[in-house]
Protein backbone atom coordinates (compact mmCIF):
# COMPACT_ATOMS: atom_id res chain seq x y z
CA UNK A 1 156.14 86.50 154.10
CA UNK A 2 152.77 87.27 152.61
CA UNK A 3 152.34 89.04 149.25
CA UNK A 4 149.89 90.24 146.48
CA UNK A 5 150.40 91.80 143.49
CA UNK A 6 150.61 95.05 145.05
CA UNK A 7 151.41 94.37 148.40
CA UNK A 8 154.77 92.57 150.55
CA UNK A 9 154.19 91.82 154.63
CA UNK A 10 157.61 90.72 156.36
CA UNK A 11 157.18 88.70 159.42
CA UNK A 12 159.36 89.91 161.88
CA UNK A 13 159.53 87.17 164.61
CA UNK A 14 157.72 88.17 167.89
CA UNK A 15 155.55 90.86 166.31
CA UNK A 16 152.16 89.42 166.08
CA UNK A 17 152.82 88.49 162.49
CA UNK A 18 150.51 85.42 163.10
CA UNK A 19 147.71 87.21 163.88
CA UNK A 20 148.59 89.87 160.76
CA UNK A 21 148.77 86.75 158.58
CA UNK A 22 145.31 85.23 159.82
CA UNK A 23 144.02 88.82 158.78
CA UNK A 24 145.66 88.89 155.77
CA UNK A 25 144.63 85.19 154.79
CA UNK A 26 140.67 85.85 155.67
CA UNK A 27 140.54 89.58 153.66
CA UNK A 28 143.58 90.36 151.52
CA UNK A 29 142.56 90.58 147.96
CA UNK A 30 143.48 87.53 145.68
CA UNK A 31 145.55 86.29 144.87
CA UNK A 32 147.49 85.97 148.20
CA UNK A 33 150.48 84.01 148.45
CA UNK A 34 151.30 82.57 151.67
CA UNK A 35 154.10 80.83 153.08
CA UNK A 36 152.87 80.33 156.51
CA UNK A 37 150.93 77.17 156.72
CA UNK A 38 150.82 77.02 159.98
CA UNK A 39 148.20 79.76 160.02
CA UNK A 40 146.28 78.59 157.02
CA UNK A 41 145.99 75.51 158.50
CA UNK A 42 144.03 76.42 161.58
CA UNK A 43 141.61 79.00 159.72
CA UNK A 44 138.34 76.34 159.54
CA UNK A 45 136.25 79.42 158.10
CA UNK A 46 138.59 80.33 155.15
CA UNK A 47 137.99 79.93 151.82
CA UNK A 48 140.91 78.70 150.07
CA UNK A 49 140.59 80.13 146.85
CA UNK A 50 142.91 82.75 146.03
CA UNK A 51 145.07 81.98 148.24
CA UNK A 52 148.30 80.23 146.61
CA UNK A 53 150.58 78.27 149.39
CA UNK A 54 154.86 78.57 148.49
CA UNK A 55 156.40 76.12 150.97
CA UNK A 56 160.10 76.94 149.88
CA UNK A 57 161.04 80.59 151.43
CA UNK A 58 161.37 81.35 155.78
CA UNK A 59 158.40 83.12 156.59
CA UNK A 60 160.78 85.13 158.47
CA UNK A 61 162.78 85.81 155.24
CA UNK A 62 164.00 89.65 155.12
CA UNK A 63 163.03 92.26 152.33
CA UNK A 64 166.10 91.56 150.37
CA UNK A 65 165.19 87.60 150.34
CA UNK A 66 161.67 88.45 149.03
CA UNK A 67 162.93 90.53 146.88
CA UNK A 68 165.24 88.20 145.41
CA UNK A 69 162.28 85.33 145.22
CA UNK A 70 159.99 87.76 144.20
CA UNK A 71 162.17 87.91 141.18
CA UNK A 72 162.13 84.38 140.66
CA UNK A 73 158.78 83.76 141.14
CA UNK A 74 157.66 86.55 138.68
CA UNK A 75 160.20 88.71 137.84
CA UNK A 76 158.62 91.74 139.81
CA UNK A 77 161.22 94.22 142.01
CA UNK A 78 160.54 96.44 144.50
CA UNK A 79 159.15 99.39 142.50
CA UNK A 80 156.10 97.26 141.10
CA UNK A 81 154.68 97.01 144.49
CA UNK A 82 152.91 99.42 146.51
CA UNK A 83 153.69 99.29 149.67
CA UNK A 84 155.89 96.84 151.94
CA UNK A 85 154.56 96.01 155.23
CA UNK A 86 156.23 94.72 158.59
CA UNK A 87 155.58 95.24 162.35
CA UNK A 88 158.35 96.62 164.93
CA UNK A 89 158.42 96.37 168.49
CA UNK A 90 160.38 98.29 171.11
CA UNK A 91 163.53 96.12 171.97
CA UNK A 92 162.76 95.78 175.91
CA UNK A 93 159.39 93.93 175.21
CA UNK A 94 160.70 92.20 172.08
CA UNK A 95 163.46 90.77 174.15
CA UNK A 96 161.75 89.97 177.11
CA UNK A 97 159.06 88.35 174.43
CA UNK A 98 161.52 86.40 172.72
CA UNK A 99 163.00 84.99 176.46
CA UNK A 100 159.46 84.29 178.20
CA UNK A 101 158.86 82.22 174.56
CA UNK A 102 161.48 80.21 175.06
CA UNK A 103 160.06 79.16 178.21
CA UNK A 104 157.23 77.68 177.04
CA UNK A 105 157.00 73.96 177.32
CA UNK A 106 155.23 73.28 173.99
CA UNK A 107 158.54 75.63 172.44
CA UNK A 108 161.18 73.56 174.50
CA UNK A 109 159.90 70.14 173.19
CA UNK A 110 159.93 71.30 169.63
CA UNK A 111 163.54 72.96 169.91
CA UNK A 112 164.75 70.20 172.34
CA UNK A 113 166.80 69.82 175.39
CA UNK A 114 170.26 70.64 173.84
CA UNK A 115 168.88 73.76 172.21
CA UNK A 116 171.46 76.45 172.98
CA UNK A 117 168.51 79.22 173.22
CA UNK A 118 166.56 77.52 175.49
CA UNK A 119 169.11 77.04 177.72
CA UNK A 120 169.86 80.57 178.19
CA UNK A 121 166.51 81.09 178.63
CA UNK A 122 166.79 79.08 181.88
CA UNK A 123 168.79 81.48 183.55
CA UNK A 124 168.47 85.10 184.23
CA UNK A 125 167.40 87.72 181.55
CA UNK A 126 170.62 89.77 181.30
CA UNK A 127 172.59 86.76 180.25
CA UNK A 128 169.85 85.62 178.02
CA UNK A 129 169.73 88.75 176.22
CA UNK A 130 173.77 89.32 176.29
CA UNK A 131 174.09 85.78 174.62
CA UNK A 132 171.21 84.80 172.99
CA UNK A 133 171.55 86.47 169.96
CA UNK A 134 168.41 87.48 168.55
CA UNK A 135 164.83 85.25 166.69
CA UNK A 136 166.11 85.30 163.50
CA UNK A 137 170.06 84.45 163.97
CA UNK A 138 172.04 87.43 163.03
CA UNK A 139 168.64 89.49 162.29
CA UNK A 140 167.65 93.00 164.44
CA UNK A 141 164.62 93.86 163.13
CA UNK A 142 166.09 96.46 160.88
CA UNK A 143 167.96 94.16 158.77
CA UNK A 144 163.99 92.92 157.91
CA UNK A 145 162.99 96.12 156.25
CA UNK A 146 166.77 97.88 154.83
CA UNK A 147 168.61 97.64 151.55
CA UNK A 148 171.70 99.29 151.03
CA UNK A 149 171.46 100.06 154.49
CA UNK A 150 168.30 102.41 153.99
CA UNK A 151 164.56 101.17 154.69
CA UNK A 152 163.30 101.99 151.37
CA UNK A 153 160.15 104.91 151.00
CA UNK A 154 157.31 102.43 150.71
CA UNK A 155 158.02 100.44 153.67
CA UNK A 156 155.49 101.28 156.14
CA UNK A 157 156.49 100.59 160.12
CA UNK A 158 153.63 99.37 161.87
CA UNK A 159 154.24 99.48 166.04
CA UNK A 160 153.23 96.46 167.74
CA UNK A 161 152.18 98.62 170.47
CA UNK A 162 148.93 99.92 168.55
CA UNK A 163 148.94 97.12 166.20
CA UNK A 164 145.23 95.86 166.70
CA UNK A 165 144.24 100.12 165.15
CA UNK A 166 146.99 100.62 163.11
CA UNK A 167 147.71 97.44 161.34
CA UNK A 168 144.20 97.58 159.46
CA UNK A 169 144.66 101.12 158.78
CA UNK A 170 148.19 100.41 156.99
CA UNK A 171 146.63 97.86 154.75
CA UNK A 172 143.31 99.16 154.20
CA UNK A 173 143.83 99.40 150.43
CA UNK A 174 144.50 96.12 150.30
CA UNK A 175 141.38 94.57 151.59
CA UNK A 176 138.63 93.04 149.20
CA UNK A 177 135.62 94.20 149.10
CA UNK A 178 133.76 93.27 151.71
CA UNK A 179 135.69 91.74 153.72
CA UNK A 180 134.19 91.25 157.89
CA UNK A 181 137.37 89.69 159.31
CA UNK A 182 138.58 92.02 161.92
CA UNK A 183 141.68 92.28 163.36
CA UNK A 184 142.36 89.73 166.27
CA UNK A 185 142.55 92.15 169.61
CA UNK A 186 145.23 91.52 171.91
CA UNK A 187 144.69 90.19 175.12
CA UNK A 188 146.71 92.59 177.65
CA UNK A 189 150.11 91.39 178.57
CA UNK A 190 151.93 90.85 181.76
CA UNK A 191 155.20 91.36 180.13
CA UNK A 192 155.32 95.26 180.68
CA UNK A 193 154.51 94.26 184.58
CA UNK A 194 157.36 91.89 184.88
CA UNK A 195 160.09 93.44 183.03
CA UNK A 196 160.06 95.99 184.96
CA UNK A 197 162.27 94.72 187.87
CA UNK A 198 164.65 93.12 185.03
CA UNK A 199 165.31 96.50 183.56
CA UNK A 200 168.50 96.97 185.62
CA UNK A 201 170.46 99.73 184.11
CA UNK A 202 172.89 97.15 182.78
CA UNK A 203 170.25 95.54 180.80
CA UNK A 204 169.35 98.64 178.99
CA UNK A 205 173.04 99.36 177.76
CA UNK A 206 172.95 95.55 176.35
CA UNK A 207 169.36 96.34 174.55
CA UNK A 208 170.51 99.34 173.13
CA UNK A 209 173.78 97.71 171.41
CA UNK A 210 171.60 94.58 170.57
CA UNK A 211 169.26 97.32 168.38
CA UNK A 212 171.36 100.64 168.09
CA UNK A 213 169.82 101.67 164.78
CA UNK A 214 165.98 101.24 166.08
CA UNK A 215 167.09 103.71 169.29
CA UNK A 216 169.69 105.76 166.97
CA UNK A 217 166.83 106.23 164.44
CA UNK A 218 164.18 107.71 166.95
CA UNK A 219 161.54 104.69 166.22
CA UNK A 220 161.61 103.74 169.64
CA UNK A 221 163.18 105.62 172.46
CA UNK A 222 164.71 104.22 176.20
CA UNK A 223 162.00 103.64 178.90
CA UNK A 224 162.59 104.55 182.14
């Protein structure tokens, strides 16, 4: 979670949120508070004032749970901010994303051998995404952005899939004045290439029940 005093991003795990938060970090207008270290720690070039580290919230914490220590912090709620932020991608990729990440050696040393997602990840993709649950335990990437089972009006949907155009578009009232930090561009993917012979018609029907309300909802629809 990043926010302002106008403005709430919620990282949604295997998004690009890290390259959303570098943006944010390098041109958001202060103050900015930021709860992913990680990233602030490997910006050489930024200028740390203005920007106020918490260390005490998952930067993969939902809307509600900013919300609630939002509320805490400040005693703001949802109607003093502008806009809420997060970034969506459609379930196939965001699957096979979260499966080929688990593969990585630098991921399996930090998690460890016994690590119960990693070793699904090991084996074939059907039974990884049957039992592997999903980034954030229990979390679709609805359940980021609803209360009371809605997504509230000012939450704005960004799709990963034009996120390098349409994530500086979403926040462009946001930015300080003049800012030069552009938006990271994505190097092109082999994922869409390599799921494709994993996309057994089997492995659809468990993608759709993993993230019924994203399909139900007409945000993203089945690829053929």
């Amino acid at each position: 979670m990043i926010f302002t005093k106008d403005l709430i991003f919620i990282h949604v795990g295997k998004t690009g949120g890290m390259s959303c938060s570098v943006y944010f970090l390098e041109n958001l207008q202060p103050p900015v508070y930021n709860c992913h270290q990680e990233v602030f720690d490997q910006i050489n070039s930024l200028e740390a004032d203005g920007i106020i580290p918490i260390s005490d919230i998952n930067r993969h914490c939902n809307l509600a749970e900013a919300l609630e220590y939002i509320k805490k912090f400040d005693g703001r709620q949802l109607e003093d901010f502008k806009k809420v932020v997060a970034v969506i991608r459609h379930p196939y990729m965001l699957e096979f994303s979260h499966y080929t990440h688990l593969r990585k050696p630098k991921v399996r040393n930090r998690r460890g051998k016994y690590d119960p997602s990693t070793k699904l990840a090991d084996g074939d993709f059907k039974t990884f995404v049957e039992k592997a649950g999903y980034h954030r335990k229990n979390h679709t990437q609805d359940d980021f952005v609803r209360i009371n089972d809605e997504i509230p009006s000012c939450v704005e949907l960004v799709k990963f899939e034009q996120l390098s155009d349409a994530f500086p578009k979403a926040v462009s009232n946001f930015i300080k004045k003049g800012a030069t930090f552009t938006f990271p561009r994505r190097n092109k993917t082999e994922y869409q290439t390599n799921i494709r012979d994993e996309l057994t018609d089997d492995v659809k029907e468990l993608i759709y029940r993993k993230h019924k309300f994203i399909f139900d909802s007409g945000l993203y629809s089945p690829i053929g």
